[in-house]
PDB file of N, CA and C in Angstrom:
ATOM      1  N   UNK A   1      14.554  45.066  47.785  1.00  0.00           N
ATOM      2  CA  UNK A   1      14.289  43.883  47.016  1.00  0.00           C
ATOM      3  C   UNK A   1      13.973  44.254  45.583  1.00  0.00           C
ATOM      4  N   UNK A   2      14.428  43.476  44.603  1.00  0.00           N
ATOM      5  CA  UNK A   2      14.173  43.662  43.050  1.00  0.00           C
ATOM      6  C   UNK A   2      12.785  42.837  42.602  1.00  0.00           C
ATOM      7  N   UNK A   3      12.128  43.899  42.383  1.00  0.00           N
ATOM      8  CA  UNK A   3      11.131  43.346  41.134  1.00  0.00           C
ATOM      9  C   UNK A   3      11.222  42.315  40.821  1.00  0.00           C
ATOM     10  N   UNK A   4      10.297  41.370  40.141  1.00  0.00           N
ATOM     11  CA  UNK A   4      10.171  40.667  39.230  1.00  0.00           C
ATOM     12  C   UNK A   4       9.586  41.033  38.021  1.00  0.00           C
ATOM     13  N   UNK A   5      10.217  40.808  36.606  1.00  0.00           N
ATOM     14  CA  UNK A   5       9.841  41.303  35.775  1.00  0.00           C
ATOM     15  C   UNK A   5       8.447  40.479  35.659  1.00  0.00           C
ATOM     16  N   UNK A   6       7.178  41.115  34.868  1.00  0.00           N
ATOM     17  CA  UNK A   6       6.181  39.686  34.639  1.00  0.00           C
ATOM     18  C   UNK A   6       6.126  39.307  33.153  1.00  0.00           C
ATOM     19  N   UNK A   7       6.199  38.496  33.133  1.00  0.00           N
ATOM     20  CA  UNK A   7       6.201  37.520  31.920  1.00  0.00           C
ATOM     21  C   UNK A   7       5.009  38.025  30.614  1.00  0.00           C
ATOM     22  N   UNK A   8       4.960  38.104  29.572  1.00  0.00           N
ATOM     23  CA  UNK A   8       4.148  38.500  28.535  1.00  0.00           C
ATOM     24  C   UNK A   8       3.574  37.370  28.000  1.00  0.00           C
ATOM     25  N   UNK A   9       2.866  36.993  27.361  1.00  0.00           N
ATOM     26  CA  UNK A   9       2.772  35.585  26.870  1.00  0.00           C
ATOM     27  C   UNK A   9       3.014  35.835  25.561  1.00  0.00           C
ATOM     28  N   UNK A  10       3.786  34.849  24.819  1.00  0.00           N
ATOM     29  CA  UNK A  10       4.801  35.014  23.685  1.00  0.00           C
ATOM     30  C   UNK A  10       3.310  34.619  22.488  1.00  0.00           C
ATOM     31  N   UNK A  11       3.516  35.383  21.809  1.00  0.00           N
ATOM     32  CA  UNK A  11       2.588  35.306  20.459  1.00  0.00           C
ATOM     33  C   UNK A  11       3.080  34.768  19.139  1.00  0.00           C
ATOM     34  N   UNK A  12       2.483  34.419  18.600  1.00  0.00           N
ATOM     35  CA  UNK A  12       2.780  32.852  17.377  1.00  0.00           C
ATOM     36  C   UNK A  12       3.450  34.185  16.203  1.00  0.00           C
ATOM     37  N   UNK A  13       5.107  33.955  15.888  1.00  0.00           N
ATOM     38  CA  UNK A  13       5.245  34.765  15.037  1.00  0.00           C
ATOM     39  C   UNK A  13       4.701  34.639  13.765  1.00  0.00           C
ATOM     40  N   UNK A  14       3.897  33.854  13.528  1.00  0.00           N
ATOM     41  CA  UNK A  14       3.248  33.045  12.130  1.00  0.00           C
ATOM     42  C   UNK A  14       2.131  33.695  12.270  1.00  0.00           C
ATOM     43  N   UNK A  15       1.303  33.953  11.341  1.00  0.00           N
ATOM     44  CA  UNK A  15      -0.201  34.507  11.602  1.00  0.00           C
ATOM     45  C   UNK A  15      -0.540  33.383  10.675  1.00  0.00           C
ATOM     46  N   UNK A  16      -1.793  33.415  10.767  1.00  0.00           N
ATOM     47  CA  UNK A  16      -2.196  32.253  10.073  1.00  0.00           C
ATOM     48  C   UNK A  16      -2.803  32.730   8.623  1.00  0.00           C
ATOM     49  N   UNK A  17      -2.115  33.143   8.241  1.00  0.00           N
ATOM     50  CA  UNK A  17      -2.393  33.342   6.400  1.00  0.00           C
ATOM     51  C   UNK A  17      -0.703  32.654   5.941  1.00  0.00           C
ATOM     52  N   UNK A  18       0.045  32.662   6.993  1.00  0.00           N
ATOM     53  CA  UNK A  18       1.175  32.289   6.749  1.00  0.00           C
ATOM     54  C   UNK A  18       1.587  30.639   6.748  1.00  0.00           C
ATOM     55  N   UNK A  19       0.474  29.925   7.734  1.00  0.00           N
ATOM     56  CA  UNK A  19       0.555  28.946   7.850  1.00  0.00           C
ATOM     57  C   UNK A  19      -0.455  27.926   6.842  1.00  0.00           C
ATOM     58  N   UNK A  20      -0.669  28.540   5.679  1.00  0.00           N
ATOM     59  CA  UNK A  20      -0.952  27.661   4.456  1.00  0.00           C
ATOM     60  C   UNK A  20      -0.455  26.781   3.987  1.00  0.00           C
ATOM     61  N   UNK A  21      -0.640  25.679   4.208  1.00  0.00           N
ATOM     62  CA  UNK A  21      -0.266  24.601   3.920  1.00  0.00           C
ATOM     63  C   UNK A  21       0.437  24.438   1.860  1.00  0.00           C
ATOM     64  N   UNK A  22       1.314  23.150   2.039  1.00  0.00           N
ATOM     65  CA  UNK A  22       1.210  23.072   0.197  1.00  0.00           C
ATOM     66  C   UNK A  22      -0.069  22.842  -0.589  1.00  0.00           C
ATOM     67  N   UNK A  23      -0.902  22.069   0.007  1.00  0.00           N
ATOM     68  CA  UNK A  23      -2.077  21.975  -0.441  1.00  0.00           C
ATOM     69  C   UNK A  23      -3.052  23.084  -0.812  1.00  0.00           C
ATOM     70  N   UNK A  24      -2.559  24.705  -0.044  1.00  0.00           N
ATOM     71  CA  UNK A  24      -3.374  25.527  -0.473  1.00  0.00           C
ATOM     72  C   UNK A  24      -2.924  26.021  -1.208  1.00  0.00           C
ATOM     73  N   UNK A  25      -1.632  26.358  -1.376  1.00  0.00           N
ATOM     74  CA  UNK A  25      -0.584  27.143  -2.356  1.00  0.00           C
ATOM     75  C   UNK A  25      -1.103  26.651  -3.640  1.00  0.00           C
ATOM     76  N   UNK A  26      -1.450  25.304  -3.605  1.00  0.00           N
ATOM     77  CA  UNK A  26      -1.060  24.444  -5.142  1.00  0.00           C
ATOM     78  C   UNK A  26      -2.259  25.389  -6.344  1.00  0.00           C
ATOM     79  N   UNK A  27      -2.314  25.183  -7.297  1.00  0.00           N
ATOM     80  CA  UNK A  27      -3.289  26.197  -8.320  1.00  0.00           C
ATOM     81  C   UNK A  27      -4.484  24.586  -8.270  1.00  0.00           C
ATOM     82  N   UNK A  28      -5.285  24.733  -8.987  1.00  0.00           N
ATOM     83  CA  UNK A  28      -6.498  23.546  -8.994  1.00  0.00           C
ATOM     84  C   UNK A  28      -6.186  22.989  -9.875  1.00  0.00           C
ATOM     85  N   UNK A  29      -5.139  23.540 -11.261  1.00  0.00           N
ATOM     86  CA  UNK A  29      -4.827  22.770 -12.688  1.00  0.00           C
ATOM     87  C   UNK A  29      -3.731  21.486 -11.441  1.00  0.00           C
ATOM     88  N   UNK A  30      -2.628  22.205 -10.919  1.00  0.00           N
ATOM     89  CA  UNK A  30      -1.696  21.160 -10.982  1.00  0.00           C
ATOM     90  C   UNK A  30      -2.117  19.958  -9.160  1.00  0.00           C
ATOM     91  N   UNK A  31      -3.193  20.600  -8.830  1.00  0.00           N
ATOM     92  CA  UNK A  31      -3.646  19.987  -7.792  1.00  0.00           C
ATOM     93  C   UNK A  31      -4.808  18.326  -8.561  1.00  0.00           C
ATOM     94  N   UNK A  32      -5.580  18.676  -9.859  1.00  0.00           N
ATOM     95  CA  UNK A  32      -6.280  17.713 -10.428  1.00  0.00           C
ATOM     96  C   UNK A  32      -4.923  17.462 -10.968  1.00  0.00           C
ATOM     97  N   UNK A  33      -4.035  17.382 -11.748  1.00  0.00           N
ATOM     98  CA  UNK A  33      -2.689  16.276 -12.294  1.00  0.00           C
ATOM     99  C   UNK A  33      -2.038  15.523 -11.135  1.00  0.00           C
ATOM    100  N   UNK A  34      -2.175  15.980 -10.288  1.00  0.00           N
ATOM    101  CA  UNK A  34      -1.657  15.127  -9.180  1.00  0.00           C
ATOM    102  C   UNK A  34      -2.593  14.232  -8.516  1.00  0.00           C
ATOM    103  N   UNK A  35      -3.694  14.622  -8.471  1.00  0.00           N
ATOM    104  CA  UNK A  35      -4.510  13.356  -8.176  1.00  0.00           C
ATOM    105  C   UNK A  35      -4.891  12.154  -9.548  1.00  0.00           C
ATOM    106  N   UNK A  36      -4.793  13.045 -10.494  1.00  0.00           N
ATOM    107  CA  UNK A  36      -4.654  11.642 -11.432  1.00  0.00           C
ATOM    108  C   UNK A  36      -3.848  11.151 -11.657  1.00  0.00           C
ATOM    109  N   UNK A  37      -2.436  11.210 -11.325  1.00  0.00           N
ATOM    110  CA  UNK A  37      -1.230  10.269 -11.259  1.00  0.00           C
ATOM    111  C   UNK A  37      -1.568   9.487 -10.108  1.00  0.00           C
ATOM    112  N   UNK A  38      -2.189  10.012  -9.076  1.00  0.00           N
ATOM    113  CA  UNK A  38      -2.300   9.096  -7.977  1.00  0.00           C
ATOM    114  C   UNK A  38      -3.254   7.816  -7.809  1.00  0.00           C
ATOM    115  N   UNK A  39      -4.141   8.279  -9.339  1.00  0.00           N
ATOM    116  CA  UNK A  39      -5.399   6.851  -9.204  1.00  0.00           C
ATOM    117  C   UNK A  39      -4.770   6.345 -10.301  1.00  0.00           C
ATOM    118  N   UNK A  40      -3.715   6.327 -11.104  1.00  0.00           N
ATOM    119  CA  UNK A  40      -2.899   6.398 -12.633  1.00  0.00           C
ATOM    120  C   UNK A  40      -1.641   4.963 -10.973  1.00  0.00           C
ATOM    121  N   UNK A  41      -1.042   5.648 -10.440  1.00  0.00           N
ATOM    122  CA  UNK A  41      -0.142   4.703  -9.672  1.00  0.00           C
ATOM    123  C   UNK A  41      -0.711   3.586  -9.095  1.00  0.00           C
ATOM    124  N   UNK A  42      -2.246   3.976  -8.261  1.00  0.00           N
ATOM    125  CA  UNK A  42      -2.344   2.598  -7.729  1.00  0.00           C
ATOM    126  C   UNK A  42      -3.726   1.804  -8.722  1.00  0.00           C
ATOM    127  N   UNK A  43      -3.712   2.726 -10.008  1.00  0.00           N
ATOM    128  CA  UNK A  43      -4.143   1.099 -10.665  1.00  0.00           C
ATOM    129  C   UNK A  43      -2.804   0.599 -11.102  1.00  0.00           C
ATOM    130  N   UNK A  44      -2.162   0.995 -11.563  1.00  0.00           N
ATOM    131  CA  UNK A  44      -1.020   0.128 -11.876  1.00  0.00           C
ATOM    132  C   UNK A  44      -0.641  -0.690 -11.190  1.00  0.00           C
ATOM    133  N   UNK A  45      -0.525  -0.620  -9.644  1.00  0.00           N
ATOM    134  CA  UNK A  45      -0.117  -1.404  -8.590  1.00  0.00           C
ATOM    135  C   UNK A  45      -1.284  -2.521  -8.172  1.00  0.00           C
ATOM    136  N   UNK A  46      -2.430  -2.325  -8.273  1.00  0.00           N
ATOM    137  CA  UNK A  46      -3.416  -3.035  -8.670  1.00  0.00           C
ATOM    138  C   UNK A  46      -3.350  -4.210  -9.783  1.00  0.00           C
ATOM    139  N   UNK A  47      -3.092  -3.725 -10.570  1.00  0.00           N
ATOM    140  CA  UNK A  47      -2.901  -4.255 -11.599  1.00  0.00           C
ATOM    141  C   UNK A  47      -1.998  -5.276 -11.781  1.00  0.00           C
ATOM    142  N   UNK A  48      -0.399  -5.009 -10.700  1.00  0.00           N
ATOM    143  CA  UNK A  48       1.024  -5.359 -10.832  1.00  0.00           C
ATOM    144  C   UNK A  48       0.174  -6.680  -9.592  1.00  0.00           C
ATOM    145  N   UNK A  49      -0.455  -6.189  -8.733  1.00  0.00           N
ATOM    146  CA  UNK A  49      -0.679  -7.564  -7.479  1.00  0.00           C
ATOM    147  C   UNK A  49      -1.579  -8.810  -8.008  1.00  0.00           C
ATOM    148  N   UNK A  50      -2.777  -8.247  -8.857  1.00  0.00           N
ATOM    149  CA  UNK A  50      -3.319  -9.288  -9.655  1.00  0.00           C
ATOM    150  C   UNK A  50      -2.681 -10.113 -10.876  1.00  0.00           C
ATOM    151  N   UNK A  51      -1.550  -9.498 -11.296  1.00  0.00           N
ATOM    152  CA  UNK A  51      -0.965 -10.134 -12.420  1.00  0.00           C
ATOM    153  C   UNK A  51      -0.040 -11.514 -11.869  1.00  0.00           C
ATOM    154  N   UNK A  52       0.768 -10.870 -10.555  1.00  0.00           N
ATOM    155  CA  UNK A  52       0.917 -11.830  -9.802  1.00  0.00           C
ATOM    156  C   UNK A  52       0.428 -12.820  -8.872  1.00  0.00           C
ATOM    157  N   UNK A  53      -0.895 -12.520  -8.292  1.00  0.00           N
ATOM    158  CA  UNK A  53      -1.240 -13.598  -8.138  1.00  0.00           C
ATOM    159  C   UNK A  53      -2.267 -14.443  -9.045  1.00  0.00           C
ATOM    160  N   UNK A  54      -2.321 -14.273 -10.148  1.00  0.00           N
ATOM    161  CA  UNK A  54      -2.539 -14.985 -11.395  1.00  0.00           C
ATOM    162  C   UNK A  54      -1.053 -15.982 -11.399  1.00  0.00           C
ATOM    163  N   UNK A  55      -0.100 -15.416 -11.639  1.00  0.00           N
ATOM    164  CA  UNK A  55       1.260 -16.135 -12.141  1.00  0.00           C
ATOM    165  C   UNK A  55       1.614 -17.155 -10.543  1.00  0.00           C
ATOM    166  N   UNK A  56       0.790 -16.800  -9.251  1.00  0.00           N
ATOM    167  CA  UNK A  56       1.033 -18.139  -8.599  1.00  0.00           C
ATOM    168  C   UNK A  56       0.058 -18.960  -8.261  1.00  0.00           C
ATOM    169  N   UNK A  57      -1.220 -18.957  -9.013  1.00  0.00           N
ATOM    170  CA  UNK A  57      -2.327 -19.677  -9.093  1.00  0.00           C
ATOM    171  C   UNK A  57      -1.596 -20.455 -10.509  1.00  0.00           C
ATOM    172  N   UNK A  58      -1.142 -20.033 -11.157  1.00  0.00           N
ATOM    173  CA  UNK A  58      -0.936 -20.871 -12.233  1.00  0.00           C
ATOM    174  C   UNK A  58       0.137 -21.957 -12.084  1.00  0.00           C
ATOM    175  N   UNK A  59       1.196 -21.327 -11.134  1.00  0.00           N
ATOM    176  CA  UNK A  59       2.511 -22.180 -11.085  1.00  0.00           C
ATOM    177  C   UNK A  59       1.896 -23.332 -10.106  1.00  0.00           C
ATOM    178  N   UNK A  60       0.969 -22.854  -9.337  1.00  0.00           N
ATOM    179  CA  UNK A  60       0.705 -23.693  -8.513  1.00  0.00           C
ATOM    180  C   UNK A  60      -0.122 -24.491  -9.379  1.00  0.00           C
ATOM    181  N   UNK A  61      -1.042 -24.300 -10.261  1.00  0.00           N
ATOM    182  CA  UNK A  61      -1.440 -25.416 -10.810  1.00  0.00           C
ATOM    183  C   UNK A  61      -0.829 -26.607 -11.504  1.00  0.00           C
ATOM    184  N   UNK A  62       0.425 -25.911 -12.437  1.00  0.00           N
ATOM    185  CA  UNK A  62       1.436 -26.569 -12.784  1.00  0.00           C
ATOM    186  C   UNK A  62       1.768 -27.734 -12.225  1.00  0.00           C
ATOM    187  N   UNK A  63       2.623 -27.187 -10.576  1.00  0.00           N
ATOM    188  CA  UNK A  63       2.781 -27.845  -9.987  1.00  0.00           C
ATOM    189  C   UNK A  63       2.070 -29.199  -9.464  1.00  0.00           C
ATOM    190  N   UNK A  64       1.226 -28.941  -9.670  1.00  0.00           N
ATOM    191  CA  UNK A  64       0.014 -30.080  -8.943  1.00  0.00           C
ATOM    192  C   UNK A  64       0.045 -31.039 -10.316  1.00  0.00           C
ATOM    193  N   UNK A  65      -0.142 -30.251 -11.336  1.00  0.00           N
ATOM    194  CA  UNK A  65      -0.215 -31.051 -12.684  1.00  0.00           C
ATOM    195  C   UNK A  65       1.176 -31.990 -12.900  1.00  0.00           C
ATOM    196  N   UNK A  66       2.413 -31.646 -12.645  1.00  0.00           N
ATOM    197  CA  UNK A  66       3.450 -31.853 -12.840  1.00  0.00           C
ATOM    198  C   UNK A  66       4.074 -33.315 -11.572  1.00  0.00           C
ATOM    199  N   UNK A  67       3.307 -33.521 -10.663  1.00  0.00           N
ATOM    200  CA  UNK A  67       3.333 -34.164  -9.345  1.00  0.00           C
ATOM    201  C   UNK A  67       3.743 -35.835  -9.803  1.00  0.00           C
ATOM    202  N   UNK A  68       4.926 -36.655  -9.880  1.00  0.00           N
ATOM    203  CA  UNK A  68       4.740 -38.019  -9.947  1.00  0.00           C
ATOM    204  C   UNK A  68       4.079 -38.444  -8.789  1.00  0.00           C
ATOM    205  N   UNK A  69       4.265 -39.998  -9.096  1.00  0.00           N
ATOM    206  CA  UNK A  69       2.844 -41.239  -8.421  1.00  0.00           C
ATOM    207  C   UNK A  69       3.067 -40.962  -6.986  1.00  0.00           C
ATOM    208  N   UNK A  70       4.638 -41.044  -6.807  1.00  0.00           N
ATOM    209  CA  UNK A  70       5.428 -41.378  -5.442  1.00  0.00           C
ATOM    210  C   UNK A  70       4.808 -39.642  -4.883  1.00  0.00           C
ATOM    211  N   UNK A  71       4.685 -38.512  -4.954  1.00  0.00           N
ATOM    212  CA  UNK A  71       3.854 -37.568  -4.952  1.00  0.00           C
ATOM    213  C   UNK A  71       2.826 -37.525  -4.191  1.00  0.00           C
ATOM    214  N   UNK A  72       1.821 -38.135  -4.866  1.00  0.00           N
ATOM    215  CA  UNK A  72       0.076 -38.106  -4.840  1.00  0.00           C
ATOM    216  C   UNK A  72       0.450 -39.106  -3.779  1.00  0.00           C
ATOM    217  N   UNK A  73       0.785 -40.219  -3.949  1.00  0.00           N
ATOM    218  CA  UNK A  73       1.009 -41.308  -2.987  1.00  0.00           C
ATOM    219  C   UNK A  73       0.988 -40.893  -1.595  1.00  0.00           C
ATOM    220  N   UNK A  74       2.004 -39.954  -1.126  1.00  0.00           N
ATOM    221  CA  UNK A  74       2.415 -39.081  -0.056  1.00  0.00           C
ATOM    222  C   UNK A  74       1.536 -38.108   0.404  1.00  0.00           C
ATOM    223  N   UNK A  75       0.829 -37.579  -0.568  1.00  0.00           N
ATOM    224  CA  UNK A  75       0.570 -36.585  -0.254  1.00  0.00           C
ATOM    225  C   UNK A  75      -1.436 -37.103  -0.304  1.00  0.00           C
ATOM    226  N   UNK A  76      -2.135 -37.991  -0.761  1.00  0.00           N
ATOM    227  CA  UNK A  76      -3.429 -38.997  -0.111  1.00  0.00           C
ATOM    228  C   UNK A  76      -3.698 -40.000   0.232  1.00  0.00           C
ATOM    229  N   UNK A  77      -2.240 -40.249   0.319  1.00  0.00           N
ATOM    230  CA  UNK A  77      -2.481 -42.354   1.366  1.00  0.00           C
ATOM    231  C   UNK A  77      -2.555 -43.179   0.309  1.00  0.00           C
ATOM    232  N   UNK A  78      -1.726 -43.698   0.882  1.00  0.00           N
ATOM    233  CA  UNK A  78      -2.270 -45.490   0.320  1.00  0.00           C
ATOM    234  C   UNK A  78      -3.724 -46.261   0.766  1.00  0.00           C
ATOM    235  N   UNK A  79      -4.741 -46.044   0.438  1.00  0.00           N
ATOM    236  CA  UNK A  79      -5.699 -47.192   0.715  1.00  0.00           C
ATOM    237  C   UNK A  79      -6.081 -48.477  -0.180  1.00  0.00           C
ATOM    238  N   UNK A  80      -4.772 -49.334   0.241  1.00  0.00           N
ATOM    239  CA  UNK A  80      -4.763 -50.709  -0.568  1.00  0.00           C
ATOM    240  C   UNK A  80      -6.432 -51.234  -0.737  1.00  0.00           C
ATOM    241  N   UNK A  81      -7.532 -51.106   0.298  1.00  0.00           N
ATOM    242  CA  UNK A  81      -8.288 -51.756   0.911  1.00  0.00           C
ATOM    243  C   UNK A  81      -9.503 -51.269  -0.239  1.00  0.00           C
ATOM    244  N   UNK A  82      -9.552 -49.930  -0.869  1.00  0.00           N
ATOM    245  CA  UNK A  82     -10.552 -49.664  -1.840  1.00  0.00           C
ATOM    246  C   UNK A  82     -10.627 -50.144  -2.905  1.00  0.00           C
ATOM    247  N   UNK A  83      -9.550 -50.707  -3.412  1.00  0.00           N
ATOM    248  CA  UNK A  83     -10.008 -51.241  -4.645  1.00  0.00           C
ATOM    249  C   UNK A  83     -10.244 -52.851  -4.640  1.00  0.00           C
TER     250      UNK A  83
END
């Protein structure tokens, strides 16, 4: 009868000085420029969501301002009976 060979347990060809991430590679100059583009992007985007909903608080006011009789009529009843 033949042997069985026994199995080795396979070892990580990576050692872990190898498995440094980009984040460690990066130097600290170009690691702080990249986080200030990143608070630099989402104020801008901040900035871009409030500008718009300014511009539909306004249209919407417009709108309301802009409303004929037949409008308002529809849209709070007729109560012949109050005046």
């Amino acid at each position: 009868m033949a042997k069985k060979k026994q199995r080795q347990p396979v070892k990580p060809a990576v050692t872990k000085e190898e498995t440094n991430g980009l984040f460690d590679q990066l130097s600290s100059d170009v690691l702080a420029k990249l986080k200030e583009t990143k608070k630099q992007l989402v104020a801008a985007e901040q900035e871009k969501e409030e500008e718009r909903q300014a511009q539909l608080l306004f249209e919407k006011k417009q709108k309301e301002k802009n409303k004929s009789f037949e409008e308002l009529l529809d849209e709070y009843g007729y109560g012949g009976s109050k005046f």
